[in-house]
PDB file of N, CA and C in Angstrom:
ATOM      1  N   UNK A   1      68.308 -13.970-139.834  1.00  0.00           N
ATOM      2  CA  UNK A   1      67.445 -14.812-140.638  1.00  0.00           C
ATOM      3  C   UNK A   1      66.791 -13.953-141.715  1.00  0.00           C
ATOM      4  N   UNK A   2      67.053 -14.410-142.978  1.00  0.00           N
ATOM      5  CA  UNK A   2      66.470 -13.445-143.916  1.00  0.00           C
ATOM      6  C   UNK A   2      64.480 -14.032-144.379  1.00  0.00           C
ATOM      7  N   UNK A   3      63.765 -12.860-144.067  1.00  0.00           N
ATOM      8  CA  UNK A   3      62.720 -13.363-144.182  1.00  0.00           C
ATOM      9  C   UNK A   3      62.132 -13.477-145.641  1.00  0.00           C
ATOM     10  N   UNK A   4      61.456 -14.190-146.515  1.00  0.00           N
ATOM     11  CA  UNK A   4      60.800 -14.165-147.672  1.00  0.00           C
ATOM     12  C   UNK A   4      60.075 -12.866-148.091  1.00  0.00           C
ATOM     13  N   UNK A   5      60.101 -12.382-149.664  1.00  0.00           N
ATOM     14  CA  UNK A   5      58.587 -12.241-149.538  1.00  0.00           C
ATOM     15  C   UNK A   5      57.199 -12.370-148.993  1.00  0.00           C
ATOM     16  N   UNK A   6      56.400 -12.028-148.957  1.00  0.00           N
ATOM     17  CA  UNK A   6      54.978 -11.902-148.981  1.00  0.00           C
ATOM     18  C   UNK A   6      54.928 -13.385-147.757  1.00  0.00           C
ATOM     19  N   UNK A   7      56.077 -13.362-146.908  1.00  0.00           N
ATOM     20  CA  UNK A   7      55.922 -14.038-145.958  1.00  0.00           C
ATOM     21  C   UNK A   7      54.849 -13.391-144.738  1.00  0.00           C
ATOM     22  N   UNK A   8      54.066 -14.183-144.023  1.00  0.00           N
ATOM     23  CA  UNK A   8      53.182 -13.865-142.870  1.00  0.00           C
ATOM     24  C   UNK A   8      54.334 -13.741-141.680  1.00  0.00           C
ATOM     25  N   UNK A   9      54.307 -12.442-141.269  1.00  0.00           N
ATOM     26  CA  UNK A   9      54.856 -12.256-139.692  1.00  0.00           C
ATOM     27  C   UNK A   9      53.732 -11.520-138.724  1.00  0.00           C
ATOM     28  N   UNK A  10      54.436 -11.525-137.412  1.00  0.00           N
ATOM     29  CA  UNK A  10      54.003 -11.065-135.979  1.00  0.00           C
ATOM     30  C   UNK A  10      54.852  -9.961-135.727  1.00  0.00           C
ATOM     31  N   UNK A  11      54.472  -8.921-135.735  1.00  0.00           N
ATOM     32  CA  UNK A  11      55.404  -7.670-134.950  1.00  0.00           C
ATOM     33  C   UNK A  11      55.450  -7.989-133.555  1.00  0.00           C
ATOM     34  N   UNK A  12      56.696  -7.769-133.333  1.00  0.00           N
ATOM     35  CA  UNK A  12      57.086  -8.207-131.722  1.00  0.00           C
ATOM     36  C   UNK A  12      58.555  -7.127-131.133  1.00  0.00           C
ATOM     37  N   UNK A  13      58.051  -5.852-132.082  1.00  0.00           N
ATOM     38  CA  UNK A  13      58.797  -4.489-131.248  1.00  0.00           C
ATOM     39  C   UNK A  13      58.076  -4.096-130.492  1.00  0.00           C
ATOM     40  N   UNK A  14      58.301  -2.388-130.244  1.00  0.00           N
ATOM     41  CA  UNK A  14      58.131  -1.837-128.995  1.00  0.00           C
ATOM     42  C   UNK A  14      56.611  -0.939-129.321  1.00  0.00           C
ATOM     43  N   UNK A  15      55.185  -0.886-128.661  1.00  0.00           N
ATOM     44  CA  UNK A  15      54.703  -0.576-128.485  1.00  0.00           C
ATOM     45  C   UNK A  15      54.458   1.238-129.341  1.00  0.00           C
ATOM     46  N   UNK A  16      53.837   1.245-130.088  1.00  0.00           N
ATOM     47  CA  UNK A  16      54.145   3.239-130.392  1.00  0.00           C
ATOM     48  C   UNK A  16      55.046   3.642-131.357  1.00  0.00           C
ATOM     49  N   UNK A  17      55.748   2.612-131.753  1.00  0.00           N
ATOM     50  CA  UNK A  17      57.071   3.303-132.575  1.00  0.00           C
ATOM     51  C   UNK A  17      56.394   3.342-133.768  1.00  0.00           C
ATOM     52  N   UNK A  18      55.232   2.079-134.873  1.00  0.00           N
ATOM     53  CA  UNK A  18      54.978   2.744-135.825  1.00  0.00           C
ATOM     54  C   UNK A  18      53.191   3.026-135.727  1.00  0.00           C
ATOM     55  N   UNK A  19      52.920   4.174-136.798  1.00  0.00           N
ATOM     56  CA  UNK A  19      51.061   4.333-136.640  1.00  0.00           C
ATOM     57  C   UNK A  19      50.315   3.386-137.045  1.00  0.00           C
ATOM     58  N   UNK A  20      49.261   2.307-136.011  1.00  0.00           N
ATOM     59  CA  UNK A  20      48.465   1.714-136.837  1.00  0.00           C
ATOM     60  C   UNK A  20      49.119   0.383-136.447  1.00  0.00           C
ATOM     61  N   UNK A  21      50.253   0.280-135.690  1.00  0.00           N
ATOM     62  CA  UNK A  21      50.913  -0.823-135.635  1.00  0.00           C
ATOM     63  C   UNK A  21      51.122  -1.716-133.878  1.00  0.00           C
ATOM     64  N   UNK A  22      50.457  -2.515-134.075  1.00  0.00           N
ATOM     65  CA  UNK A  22      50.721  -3.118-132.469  1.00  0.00           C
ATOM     66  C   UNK A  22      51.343  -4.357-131.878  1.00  0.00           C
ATOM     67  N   UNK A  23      51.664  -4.343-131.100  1.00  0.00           N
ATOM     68  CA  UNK A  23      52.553  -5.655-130.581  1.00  0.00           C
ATOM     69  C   UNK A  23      51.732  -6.833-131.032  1.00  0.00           C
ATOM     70  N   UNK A  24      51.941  -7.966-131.211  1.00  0.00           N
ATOM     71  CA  UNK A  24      51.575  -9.186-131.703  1.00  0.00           C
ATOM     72  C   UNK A  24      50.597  -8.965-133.059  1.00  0.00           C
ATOM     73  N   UNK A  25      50.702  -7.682-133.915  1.00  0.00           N
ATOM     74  CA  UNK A  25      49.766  -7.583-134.980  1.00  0.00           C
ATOM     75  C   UNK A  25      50.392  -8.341-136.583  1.00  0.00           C
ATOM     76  N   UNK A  26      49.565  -9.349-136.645  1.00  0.00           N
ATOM     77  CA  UNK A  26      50.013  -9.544-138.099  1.00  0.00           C
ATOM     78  C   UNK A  26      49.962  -9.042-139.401  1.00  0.00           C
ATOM     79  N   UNK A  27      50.849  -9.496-140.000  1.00  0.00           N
ATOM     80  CA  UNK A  27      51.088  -8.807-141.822  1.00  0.00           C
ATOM     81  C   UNK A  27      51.711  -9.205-142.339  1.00  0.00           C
ATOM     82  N   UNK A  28      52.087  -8.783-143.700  1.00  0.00           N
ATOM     83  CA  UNK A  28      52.971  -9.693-144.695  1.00  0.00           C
ATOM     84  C   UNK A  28      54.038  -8.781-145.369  1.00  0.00           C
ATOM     85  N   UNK A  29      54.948  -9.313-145.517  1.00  0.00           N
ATOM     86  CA  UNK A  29      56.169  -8.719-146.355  1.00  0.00           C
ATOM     87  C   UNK A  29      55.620  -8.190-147.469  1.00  0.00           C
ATOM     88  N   UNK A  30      55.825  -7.004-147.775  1.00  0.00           N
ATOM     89  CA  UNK A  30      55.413  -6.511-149.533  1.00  0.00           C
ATOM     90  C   UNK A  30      57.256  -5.666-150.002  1.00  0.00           C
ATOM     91  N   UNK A  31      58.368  -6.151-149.531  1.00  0.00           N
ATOM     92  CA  UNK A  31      59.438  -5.786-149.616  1.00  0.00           C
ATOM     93  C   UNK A  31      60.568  -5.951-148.564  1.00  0.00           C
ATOM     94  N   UNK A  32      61.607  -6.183-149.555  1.00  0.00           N
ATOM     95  CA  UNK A  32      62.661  -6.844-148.768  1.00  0.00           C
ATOM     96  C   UNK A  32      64.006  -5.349-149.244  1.00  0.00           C
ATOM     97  N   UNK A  33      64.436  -4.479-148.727  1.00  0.00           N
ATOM     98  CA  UNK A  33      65.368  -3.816-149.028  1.00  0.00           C
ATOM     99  C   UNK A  33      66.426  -3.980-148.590  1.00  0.00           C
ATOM    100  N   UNK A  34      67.265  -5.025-148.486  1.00  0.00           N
ATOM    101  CA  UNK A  34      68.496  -5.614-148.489  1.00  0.00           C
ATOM    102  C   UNK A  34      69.213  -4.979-147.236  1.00  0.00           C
ATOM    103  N   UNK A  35      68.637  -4.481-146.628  1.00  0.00           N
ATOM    104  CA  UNK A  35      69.325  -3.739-145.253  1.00  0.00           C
ATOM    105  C   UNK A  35      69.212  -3.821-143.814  1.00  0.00           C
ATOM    106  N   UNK A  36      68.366  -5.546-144.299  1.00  0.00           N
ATOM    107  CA  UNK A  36      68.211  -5.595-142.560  1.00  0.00           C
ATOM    108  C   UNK A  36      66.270  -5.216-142.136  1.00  0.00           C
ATOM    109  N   UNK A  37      66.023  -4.105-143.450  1.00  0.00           N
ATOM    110  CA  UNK A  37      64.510  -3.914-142.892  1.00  0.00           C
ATOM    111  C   UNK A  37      63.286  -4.251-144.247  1.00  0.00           C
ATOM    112  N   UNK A  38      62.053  -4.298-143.550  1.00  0.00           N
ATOM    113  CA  UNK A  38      61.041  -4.826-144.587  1.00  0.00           C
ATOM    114  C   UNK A  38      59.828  -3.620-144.772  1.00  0.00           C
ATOM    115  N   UNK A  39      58.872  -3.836-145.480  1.00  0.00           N
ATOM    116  CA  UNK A  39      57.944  -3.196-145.552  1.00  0.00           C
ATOM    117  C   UNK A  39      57.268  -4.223-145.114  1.00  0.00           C
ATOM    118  N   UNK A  40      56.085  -3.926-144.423  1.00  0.00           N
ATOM    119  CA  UNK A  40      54.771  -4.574-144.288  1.00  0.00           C
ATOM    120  C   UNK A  40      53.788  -4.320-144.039  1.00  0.00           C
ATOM    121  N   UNK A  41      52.820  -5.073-144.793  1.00  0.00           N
ATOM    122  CA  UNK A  41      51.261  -4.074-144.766  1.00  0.00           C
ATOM    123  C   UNK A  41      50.572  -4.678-143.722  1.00  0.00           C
ATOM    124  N   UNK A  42      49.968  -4.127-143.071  1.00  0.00           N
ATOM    125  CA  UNK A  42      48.606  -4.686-142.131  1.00  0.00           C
ATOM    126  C   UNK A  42      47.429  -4.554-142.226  1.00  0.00           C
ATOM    127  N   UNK A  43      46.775  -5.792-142.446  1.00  0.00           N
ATOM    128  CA  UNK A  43      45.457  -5.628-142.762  1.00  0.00           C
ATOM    129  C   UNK A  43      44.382  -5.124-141.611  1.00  0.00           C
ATOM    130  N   UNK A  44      43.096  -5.141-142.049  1.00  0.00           N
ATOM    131  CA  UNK A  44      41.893  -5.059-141.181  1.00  0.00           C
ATOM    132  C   UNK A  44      41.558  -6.487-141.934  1.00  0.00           C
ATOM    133  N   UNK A  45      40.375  -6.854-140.947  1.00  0.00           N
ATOM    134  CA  UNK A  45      39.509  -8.290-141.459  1.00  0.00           C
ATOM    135  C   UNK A  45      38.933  -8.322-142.368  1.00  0.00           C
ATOM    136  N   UNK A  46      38.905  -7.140-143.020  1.00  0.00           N
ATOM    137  CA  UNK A  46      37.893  -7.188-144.469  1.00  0.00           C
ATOM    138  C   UNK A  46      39.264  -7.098-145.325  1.00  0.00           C
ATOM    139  N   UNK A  47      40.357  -6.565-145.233  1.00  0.00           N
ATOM    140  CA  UNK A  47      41.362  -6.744-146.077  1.00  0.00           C
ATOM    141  C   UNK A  47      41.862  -5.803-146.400  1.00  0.00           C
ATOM    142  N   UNK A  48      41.591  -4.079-145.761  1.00  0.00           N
ATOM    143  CA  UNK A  48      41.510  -3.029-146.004  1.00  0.00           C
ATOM    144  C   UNK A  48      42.839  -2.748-145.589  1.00  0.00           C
ATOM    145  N   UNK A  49      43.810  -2.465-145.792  1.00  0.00           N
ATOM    146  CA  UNK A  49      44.893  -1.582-145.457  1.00  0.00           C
ATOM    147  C   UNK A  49      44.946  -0.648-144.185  1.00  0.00           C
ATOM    148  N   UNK A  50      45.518  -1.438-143.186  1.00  0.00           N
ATOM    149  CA  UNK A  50      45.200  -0.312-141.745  1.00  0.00           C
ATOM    150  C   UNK A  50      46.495   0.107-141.453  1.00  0.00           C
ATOM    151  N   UNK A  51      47.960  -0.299-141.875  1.00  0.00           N
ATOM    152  CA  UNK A  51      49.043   0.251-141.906  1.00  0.00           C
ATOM    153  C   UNK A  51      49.730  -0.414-143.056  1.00  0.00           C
ATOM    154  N   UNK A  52      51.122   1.222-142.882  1.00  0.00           N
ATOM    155  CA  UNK A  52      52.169  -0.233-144.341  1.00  0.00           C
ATOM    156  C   UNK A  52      53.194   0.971-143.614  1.00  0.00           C
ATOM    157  N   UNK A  53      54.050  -0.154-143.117  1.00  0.00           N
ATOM    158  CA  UNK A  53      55.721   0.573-142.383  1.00  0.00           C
ATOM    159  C   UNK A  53      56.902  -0.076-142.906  1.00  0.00           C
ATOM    160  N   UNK A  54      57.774   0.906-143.035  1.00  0.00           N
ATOM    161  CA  UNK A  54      59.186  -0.349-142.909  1.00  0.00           C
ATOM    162  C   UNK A  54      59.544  -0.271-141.773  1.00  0.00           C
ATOM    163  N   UNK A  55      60.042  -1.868-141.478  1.00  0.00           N
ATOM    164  CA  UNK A  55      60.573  -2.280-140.235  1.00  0.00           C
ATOM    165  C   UNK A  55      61.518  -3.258-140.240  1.00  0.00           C
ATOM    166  N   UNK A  56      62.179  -3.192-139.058  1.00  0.00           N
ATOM    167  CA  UNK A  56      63.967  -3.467-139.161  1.00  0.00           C
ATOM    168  C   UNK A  56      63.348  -5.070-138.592  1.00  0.00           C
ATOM    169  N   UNK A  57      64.178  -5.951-139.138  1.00  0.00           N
ATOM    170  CA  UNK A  57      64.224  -7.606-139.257  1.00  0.00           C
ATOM    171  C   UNK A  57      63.715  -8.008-137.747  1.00  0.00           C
ATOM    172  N   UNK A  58      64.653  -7.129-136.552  1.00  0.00           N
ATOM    173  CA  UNK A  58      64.612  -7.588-135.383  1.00  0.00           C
ATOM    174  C   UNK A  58      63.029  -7.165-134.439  1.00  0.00           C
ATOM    175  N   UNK A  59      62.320  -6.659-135.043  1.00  0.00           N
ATOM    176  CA  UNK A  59      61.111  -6.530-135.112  1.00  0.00           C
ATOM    177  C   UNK A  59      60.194  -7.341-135.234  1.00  0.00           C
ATOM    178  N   UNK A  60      60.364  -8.411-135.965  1.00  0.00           N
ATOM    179  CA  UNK A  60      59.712  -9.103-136.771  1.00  0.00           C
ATOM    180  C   UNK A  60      59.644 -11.002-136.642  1.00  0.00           C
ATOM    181  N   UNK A  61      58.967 -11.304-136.622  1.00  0.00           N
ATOM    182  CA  UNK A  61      59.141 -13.110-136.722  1.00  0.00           C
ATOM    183  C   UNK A  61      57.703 -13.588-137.403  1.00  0.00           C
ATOM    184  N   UNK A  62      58.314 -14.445-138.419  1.00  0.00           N
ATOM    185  CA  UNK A  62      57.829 -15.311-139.078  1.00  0.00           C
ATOM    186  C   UNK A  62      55.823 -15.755-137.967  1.00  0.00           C
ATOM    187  N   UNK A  63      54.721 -15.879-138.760  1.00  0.00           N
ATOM    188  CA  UNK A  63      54.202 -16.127-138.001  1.00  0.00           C
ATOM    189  C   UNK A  63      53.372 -17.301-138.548  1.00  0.00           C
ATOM    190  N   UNK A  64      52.584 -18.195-137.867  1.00  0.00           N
ATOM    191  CA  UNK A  64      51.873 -19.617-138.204  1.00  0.00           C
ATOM    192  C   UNK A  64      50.795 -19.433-138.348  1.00  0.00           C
ATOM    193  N   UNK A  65      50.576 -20.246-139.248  1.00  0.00           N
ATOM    194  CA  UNK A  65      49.214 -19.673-140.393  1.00  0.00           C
ATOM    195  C   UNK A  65      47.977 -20.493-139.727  1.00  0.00           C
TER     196      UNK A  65
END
């Protein structure tokens, strides 16, 4: 499933693999590199930048707003 842009997802990999990044944590696409993986930033509640990883598709699902 190819995900959008600046689409809202749920990380739903493995625990540790990226810094700053946790199971069920949301964020948004800021890049799509045609290979299967994305960039995505994760916010804090004020809006602050608490991670930005690329991560492979199967990582990832769409999440409800």
């Amino acid at each position: 499933m190819k995900l959008a842009l600046y689409s809202r997802i749920r990380y739903i990999g493995p625990s540790g693999l990226y810094d700053g990044v946790k199971v069920n944590d949301v964020g948004y696409i800021i890049e799509d590199y045609d290979d299967g993986n994305y960039e995505v930033e994760f916010s804090d509640a004020d809006g602050s930048t608490r991670a930005q990883s690329v991560i492979p598709e199967d990582f990832l699902q769409l999440a409800e707003i």
